[in-house]
C-alpha atoms as a PDB file:
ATOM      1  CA  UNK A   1       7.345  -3.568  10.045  1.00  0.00           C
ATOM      2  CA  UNK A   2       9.296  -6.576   9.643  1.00  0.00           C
ATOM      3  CA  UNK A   3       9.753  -9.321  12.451  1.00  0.00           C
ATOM      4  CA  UNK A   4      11.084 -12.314  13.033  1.00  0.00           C
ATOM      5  CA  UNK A   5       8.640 -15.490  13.694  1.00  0.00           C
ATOM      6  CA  UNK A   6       9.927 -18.315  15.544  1.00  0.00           C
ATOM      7  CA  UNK A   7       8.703 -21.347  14.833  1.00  0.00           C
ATOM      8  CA  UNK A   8       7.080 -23.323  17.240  1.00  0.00           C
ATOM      9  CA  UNK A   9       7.117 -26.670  18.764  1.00  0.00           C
ATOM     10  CA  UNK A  10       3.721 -28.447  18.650  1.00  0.00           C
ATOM     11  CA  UNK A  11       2.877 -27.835  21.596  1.00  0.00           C
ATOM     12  CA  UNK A  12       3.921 -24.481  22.088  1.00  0.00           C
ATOM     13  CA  UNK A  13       0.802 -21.418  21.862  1.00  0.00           C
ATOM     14  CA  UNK A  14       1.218 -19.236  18.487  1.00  0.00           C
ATOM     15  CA  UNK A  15      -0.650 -16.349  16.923  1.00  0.00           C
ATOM     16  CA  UNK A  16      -0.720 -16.286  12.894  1.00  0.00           C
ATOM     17  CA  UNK A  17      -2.834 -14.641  10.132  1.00  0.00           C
ATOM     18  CA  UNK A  18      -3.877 -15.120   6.925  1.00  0.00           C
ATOM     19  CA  UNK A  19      -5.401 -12.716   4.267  1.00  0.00           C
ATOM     20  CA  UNK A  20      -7.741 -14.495   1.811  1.00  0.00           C
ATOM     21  CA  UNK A  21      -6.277 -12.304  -1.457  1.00  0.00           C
ATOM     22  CA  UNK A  22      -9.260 -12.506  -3.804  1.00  0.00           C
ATOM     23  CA  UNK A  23      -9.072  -9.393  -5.985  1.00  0.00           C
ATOM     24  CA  UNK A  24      -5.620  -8.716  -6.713  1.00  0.00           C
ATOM     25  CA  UNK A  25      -6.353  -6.701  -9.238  1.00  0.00           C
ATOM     26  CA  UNK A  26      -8.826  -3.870  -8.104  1.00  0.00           C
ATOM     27  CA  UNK A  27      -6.325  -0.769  -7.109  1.00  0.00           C
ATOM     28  CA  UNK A  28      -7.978   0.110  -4.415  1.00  0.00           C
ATOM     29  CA  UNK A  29      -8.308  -3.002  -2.646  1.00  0.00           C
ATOM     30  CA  UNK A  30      -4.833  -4.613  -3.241  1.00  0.00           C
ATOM     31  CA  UNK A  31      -3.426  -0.843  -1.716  1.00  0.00           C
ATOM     32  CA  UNK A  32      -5.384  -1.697   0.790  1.00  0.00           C
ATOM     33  CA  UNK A  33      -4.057  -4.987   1.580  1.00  0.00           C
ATOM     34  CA  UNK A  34      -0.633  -4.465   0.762  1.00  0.00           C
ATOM     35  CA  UNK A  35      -0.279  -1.633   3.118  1.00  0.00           C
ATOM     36  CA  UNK A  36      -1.967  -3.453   5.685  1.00  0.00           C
ATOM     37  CA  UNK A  37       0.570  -6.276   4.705  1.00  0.00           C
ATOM     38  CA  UNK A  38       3.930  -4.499   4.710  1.00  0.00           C
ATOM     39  CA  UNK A  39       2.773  -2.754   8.637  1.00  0.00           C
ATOM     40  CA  UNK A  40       1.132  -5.934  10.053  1.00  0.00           C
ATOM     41  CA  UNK A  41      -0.890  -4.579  13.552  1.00  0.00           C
ATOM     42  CA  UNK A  42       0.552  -6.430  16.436  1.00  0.00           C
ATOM     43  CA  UNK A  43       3.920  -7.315  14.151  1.00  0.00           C
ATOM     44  CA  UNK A  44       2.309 -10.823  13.101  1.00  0.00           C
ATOM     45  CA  UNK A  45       3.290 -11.330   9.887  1.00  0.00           C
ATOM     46  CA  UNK A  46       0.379 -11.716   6.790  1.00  0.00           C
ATOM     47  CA  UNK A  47       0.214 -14.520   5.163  1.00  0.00           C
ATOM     48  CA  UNK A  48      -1.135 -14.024   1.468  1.00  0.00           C
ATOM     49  CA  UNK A  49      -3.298 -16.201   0.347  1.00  0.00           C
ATOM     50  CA  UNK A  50      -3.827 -15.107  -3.535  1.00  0.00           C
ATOM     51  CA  UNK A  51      -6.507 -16.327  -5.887  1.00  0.00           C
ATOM     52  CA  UNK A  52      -4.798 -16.432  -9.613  1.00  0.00           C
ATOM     53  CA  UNK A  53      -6.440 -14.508 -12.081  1.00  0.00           C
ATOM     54  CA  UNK A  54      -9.283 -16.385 -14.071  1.00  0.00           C
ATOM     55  CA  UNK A  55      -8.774 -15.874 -17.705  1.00  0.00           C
ATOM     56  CA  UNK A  56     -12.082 -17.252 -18.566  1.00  0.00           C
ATOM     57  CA  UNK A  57     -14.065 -14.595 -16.269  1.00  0.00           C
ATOM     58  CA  UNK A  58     -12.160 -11.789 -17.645  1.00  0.00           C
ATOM     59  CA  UNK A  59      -8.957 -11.410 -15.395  1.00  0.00           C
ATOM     60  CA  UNK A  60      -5.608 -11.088 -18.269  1.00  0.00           C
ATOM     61  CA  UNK A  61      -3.097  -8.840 -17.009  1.00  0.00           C
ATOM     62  CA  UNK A  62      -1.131 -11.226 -15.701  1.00  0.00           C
ATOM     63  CA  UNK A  63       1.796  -8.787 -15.846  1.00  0.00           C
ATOM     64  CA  UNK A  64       0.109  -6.609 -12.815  1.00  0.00           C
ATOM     65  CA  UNK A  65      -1.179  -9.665 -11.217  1.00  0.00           C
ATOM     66  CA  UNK A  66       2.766 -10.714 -10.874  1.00  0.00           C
ATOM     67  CA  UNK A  67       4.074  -7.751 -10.360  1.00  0.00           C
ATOM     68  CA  UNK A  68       1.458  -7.823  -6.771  1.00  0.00           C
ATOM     69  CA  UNK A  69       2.232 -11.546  -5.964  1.00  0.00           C
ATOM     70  CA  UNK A  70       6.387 -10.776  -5.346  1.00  0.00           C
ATOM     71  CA  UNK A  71       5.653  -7.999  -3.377  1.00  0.00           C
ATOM     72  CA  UNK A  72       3.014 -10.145  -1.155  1.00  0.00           C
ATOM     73  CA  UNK A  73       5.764 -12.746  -0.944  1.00  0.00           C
ATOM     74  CA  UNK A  74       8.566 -10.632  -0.056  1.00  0.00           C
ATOM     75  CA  UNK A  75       6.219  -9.301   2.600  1.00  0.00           C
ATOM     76  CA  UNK A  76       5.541 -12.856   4.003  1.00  0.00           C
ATOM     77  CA  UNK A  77       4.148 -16.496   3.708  1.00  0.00           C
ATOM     78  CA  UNK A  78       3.120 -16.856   0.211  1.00  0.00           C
ATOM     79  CA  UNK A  79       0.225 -19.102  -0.696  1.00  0.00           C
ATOM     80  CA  UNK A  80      -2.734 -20.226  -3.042  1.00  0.00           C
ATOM     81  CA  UNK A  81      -6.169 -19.651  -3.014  1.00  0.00           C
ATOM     82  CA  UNK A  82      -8.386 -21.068  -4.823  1.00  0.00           C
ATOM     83  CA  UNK A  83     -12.355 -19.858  -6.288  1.00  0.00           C
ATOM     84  CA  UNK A  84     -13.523 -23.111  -7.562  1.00  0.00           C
ATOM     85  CA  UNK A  85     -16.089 -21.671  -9.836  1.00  0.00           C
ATOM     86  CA  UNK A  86     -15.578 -17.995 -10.696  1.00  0.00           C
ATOM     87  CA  UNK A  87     -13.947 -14.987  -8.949  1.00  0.00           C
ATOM     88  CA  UNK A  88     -17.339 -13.960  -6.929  1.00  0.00           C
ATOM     89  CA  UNK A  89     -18.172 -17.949  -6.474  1.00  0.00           C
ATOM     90  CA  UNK A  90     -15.840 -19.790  -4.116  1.00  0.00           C
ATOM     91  CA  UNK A  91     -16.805 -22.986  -4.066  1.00  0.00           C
ATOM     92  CA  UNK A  92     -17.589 -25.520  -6.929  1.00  0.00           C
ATOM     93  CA  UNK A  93     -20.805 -25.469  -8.788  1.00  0.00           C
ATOM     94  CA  UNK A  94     -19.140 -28.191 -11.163  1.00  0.00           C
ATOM     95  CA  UNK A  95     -16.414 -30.140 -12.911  1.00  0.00           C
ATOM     96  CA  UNK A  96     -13.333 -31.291 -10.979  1.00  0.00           C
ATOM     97  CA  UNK A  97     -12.312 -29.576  -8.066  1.00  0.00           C
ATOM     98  CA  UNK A  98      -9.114 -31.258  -7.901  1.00  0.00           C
ATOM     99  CA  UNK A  99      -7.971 -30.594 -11.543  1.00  0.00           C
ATOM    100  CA  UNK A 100      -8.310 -26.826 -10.895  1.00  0.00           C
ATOM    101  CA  UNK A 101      -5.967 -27.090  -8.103  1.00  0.00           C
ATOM    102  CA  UNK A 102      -3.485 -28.626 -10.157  1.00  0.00           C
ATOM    103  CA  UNK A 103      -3.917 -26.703 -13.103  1.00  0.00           C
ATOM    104  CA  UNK A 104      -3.487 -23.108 -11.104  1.00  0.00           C
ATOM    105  CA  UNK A 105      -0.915 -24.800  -8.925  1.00  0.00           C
ATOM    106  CA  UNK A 106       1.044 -25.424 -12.313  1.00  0.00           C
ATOM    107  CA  UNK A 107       0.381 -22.163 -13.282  1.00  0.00           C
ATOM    108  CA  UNK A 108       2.083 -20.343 -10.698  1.00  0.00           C
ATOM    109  CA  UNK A 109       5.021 -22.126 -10.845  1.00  0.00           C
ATOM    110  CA  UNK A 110       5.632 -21.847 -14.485  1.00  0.00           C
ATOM    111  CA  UNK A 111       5.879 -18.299 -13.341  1.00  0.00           C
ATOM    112  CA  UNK A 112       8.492 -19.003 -10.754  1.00  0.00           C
ATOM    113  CA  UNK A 113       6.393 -18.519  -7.629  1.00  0.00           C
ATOM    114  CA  UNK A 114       6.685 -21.237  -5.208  1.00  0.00           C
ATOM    115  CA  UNK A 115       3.533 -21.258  -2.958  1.00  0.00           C
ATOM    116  CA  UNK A 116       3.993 -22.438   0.580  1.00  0.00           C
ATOM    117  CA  UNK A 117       0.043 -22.988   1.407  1.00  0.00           C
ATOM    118  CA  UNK A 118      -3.092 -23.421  -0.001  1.00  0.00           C
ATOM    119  CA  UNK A 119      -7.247 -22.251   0.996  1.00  0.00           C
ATOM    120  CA  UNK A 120     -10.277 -23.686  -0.850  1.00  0.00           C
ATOM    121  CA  UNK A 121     -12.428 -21.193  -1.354  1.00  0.00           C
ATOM    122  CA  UNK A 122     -15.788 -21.098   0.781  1.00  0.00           C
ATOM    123  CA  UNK A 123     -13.834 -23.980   2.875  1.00  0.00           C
ATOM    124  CA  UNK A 124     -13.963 -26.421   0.724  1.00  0.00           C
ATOM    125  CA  UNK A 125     -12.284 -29.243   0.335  1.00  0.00           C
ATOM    126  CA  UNK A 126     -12.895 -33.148  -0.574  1.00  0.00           C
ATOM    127  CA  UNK A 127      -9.964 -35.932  -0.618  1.00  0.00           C
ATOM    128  CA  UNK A 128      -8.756 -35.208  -4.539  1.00  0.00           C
ATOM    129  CA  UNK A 129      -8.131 -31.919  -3.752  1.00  0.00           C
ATOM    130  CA  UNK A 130      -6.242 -32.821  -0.277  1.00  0.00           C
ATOM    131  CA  UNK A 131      -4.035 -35.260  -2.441  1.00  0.00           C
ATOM    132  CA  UNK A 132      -3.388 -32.492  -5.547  1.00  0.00           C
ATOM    133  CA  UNK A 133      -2.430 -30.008  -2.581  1.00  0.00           C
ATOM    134  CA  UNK A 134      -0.001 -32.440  -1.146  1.00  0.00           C
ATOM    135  CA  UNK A 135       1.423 -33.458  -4.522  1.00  0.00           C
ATOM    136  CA  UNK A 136       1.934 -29.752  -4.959  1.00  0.00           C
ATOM    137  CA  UNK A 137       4.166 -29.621  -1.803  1.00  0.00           C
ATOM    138  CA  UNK A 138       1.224 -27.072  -0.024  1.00  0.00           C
ATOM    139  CA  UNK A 139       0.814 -27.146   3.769  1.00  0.00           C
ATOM    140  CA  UNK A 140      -3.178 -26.744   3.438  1.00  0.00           C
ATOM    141  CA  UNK A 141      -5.160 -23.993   5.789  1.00  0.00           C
ATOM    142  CA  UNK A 142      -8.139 -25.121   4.769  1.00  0.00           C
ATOM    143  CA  UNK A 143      -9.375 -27.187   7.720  1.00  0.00           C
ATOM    144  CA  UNK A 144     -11.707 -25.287  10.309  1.00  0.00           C
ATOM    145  CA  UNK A 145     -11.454 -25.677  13.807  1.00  0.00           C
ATOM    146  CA  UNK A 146     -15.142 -25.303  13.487  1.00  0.00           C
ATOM    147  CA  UNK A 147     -17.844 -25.105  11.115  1.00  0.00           C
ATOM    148  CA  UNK A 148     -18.587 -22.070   9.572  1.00  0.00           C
ATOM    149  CA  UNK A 149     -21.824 -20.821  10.284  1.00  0.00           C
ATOM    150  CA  UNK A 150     -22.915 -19.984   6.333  1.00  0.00           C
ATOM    151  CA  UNK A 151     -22.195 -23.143   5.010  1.00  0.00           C
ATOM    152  CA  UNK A 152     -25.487 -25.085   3.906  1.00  0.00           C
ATOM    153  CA  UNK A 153     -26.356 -27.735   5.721  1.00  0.00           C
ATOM    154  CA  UNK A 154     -24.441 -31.104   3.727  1.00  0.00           C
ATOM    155  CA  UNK A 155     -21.773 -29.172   2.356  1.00  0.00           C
ATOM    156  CA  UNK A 156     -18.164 -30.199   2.218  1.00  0.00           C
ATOM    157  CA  UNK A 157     -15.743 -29.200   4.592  1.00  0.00           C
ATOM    158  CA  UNK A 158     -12.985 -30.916   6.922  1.00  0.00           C
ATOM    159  CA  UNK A 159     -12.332 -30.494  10.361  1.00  0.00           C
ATOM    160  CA  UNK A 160      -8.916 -30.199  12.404  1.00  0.00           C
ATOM    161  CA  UNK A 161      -8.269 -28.776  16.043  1.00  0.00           C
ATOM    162  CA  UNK A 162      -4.744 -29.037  15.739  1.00  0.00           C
ATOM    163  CA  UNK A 163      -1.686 -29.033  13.086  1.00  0.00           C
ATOM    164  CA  UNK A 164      -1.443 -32.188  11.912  1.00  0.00           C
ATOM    165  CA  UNK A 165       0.077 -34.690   8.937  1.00  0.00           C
ATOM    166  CA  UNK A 166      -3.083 -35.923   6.933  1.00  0.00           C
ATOM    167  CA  UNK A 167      -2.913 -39.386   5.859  1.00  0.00           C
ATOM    168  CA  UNK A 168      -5.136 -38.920   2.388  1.00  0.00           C
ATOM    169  CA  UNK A 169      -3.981 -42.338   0.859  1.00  0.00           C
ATOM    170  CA  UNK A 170      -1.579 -42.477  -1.745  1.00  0.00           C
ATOM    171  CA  UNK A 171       0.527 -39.890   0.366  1.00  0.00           C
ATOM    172  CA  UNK A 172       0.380 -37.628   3.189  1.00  0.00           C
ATOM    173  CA  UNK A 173      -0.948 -34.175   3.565  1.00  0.00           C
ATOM    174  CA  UNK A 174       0.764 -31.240   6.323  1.00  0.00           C
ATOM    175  CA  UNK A 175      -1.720 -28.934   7.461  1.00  0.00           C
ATOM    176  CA  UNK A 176      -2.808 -25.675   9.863  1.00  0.00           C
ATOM    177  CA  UNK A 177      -6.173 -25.506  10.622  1.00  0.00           C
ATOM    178  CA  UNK A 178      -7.832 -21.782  10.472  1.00  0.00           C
ATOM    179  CA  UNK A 179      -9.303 -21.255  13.696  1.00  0.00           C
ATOM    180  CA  UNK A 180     -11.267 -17.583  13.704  1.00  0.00           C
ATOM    181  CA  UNK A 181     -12.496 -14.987  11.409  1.00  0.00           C
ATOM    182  CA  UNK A 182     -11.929 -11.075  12.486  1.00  0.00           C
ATOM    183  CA  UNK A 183     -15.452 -11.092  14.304  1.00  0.00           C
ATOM    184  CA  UNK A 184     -14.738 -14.334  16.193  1.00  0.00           C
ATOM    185  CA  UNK A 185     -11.671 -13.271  16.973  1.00  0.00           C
ATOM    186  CA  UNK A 186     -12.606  -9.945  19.046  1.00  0.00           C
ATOM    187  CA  UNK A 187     -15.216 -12.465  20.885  1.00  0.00           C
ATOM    188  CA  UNK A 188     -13.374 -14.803  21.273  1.00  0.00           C
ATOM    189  CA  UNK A 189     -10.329 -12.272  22.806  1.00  0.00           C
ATOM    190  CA  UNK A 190     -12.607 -10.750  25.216  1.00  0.00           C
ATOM    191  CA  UNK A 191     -14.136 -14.164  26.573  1.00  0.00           C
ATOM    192  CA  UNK A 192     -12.641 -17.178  28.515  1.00  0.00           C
ATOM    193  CA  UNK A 193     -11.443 -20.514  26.134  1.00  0.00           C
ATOM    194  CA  UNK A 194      -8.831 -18.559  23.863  1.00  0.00           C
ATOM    195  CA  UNK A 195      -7.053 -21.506  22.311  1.00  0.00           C
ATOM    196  CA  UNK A 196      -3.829 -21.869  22.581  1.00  0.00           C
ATOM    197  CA  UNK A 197      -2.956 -21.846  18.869  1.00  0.00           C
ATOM    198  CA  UNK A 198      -4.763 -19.324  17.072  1.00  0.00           C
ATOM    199  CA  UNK A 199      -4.939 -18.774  13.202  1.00  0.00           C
ATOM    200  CA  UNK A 200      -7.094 -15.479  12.289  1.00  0.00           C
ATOM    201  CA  UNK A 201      -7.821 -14.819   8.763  1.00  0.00           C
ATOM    202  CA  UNK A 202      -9.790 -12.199   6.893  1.00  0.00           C
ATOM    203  CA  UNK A 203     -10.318 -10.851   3.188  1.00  0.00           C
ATOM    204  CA  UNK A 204      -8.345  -8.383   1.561  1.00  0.00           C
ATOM    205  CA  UNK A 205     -12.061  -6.356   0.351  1.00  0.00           C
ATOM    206  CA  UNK A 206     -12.384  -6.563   4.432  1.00  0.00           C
ATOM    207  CA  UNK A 207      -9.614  -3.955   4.486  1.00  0.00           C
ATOM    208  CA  UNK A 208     -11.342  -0.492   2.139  1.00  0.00           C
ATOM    209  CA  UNK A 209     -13.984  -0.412   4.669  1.00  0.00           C
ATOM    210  CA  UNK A 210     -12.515   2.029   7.575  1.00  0.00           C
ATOM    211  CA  UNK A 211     -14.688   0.382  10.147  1.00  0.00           C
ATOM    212  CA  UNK A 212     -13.984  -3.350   9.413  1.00  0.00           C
ATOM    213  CA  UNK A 213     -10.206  -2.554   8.658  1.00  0.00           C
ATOM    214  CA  UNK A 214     -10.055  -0.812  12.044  1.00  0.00           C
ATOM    215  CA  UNK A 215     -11.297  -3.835  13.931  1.00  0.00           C
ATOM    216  CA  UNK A 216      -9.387  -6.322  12.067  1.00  0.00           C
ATOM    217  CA  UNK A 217      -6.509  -4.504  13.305  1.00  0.00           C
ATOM    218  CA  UNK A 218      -7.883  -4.479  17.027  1.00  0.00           C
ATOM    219  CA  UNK A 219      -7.958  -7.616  16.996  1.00  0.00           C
ATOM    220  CA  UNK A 220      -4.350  -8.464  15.894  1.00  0.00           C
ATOM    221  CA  UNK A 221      -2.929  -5.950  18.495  1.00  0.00           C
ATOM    222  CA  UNK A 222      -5.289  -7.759  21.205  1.00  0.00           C
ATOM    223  CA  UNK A 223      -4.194 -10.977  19.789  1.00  0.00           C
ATOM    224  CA  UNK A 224      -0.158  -9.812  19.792  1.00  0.00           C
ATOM    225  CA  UNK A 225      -0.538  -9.356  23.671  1.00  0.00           C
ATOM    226  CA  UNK A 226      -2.452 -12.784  24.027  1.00  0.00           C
ATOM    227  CA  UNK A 227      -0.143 -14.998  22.145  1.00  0.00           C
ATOM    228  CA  UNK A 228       3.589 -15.723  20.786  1.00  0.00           C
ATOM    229  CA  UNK A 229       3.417 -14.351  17.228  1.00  0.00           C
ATOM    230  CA  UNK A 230       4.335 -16.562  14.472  1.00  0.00           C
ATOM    231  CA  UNK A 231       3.923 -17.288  10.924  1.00  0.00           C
ATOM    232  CA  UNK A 232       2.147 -19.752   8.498  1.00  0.00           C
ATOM    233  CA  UNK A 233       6.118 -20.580   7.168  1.00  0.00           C
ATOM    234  CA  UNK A 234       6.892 -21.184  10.609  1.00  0.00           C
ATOM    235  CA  UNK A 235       4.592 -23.163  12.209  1.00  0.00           C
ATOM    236  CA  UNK A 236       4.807 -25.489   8.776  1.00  0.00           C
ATOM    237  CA  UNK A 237       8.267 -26.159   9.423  1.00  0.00           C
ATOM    238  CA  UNK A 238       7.505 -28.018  12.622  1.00  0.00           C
ATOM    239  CA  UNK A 239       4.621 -30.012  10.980  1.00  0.00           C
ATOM    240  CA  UNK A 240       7.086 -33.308  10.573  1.00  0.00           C
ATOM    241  CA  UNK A 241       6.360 -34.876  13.919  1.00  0.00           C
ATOM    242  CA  UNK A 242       2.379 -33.205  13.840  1.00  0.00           C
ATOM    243  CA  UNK A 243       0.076 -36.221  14.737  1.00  0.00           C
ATOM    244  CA  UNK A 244      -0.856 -38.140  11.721  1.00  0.00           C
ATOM    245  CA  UNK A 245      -4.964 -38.169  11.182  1.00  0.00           C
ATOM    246  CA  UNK A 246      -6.940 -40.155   8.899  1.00  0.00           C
ATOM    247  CA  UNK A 247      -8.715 -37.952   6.065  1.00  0.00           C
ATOM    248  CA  UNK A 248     -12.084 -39.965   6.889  1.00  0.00           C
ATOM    249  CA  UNK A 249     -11.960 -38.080  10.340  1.00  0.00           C
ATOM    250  CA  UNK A 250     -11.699 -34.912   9.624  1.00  0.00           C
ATOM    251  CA  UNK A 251     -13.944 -35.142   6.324  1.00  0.00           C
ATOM    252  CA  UNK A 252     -17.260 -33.318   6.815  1.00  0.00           C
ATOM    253  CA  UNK A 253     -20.191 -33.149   4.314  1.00  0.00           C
ATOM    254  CA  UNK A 254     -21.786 -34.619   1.636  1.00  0.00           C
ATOM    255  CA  UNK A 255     -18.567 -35.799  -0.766  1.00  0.00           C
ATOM    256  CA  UNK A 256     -15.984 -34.346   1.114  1.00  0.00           C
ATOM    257  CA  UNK A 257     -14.619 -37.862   2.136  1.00  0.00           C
ATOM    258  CA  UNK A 258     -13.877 -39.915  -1.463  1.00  0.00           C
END
């Protein structure tokens, strides 16, 4: 299903997605995801998120790993995601966040890919990695419009309510805060306080169970009828007169603000 997202103004209402593409290269899940990806419920396009394989846990066929990452970009917004510490631990346990970002960053386009977007993994987020992702030219989804519930109490996050220009020092970072999982999505669809610009995401392993694939998709639909669809591509191109925030107040946790 292919459509055609029109980008908004700021203040205009907009529905978009994300897919947090984490295992790329398990069959079964990325058939999952890419078929969900190439007949998006509710036409809004998927934006793929994908976490580059980690050589040092394992992950070297980089051929397949390609091959995957053109067809998720042909299919729609193209971006990076990011497990700080292995493939099945998002967020860091050590070293330098920011030098991670880079170094995949690099990676990726060395290989001719051209990332529009970037997502810490498990949120996270501190002000060297919000200046790597703007030297990298990313508009960063990483921002929550609210906590997430699992994080432990102290831990590093930012928050954002709105698309906005980040001032993070040195230079200034674009970005699209995510707004809802799948779950708070139906709840939030079937209650009063929708917001007005909604950004859904969900994992591609979400997708090979029936159940949770089958709701993720309810949601969309639901979410189609509520709001103008959109993209991630979109709604970036409109982020040059976003309000410009100060990284101190957005920065949340213990670290997060440098």
């Amino acid at each position: 299903m292919r459509c055609v997202a029109m980008p908004p103004t700021e203040t205009e209402r907009y529905a978009v997605v994300s897919c947090h593409v984490e295992r790329p290269l398990d069959g079964r899940v990325w058939a999952a995801f890419a078929s969900f990806q190439e007949r998006p419920p509710g036409g809004i396009r998927v934006a793929a998120l994908m976490r580059p394989p980690d050589a040092a846990a394992g992950e070297h066929d980089e051929a397949t790993w390609l091959e995957r990452a053109w067809t998720a970009a042909a299919q729609g917004p193209f971006g990076h995601h990011t497990h700080f510490t292995s493939p099945t631990h998002a967020r860091p346990t050590g070293g330098e966040p920011a030098e991670r970002v880079a170094g995949e960053g690099a990676w990726l386009r060395e290989r001719g890919l051209s990332p529009t977007l970037f997502c810490g993994g498990g949120w996270y987020t501190d002000s060297s990695v919000a200046e790597a992702c703007a030297t990298l030219g990313y508009v960063d989804v990483t921002p929550r419009a609210s906590r997430p519930s699992y994080l432990p109490e102290g831990a590093a996050w930012a928050e954002l309510d709105r698309p906005a220009r980040i001032d993070v020092g040195p230079t200034t970072l674009a970005a699209v805060p995510t707004t809802h999982g799948a779950g708070e999505l139906l709840r939030a669809l079937v209650r009063p306080g929708l917001p007005e610009q909604v950004h859904a995401y969900f994992h591609d392993t979400d997708l090979v169970d029936a159940r949770r694939r089958q709701l993720i998709a309810l949601a969309l639909r639901l979410l189609a009828r509520r709001r103008p669809r959109s993209d991630l591509d979109a709604v970036a191109s409109t982020l040059s007169s976003a309000p410009l925030v100060h990284w101190r107040d957005i920065a949340r946790g213990e670290g997060s603000s440098g």
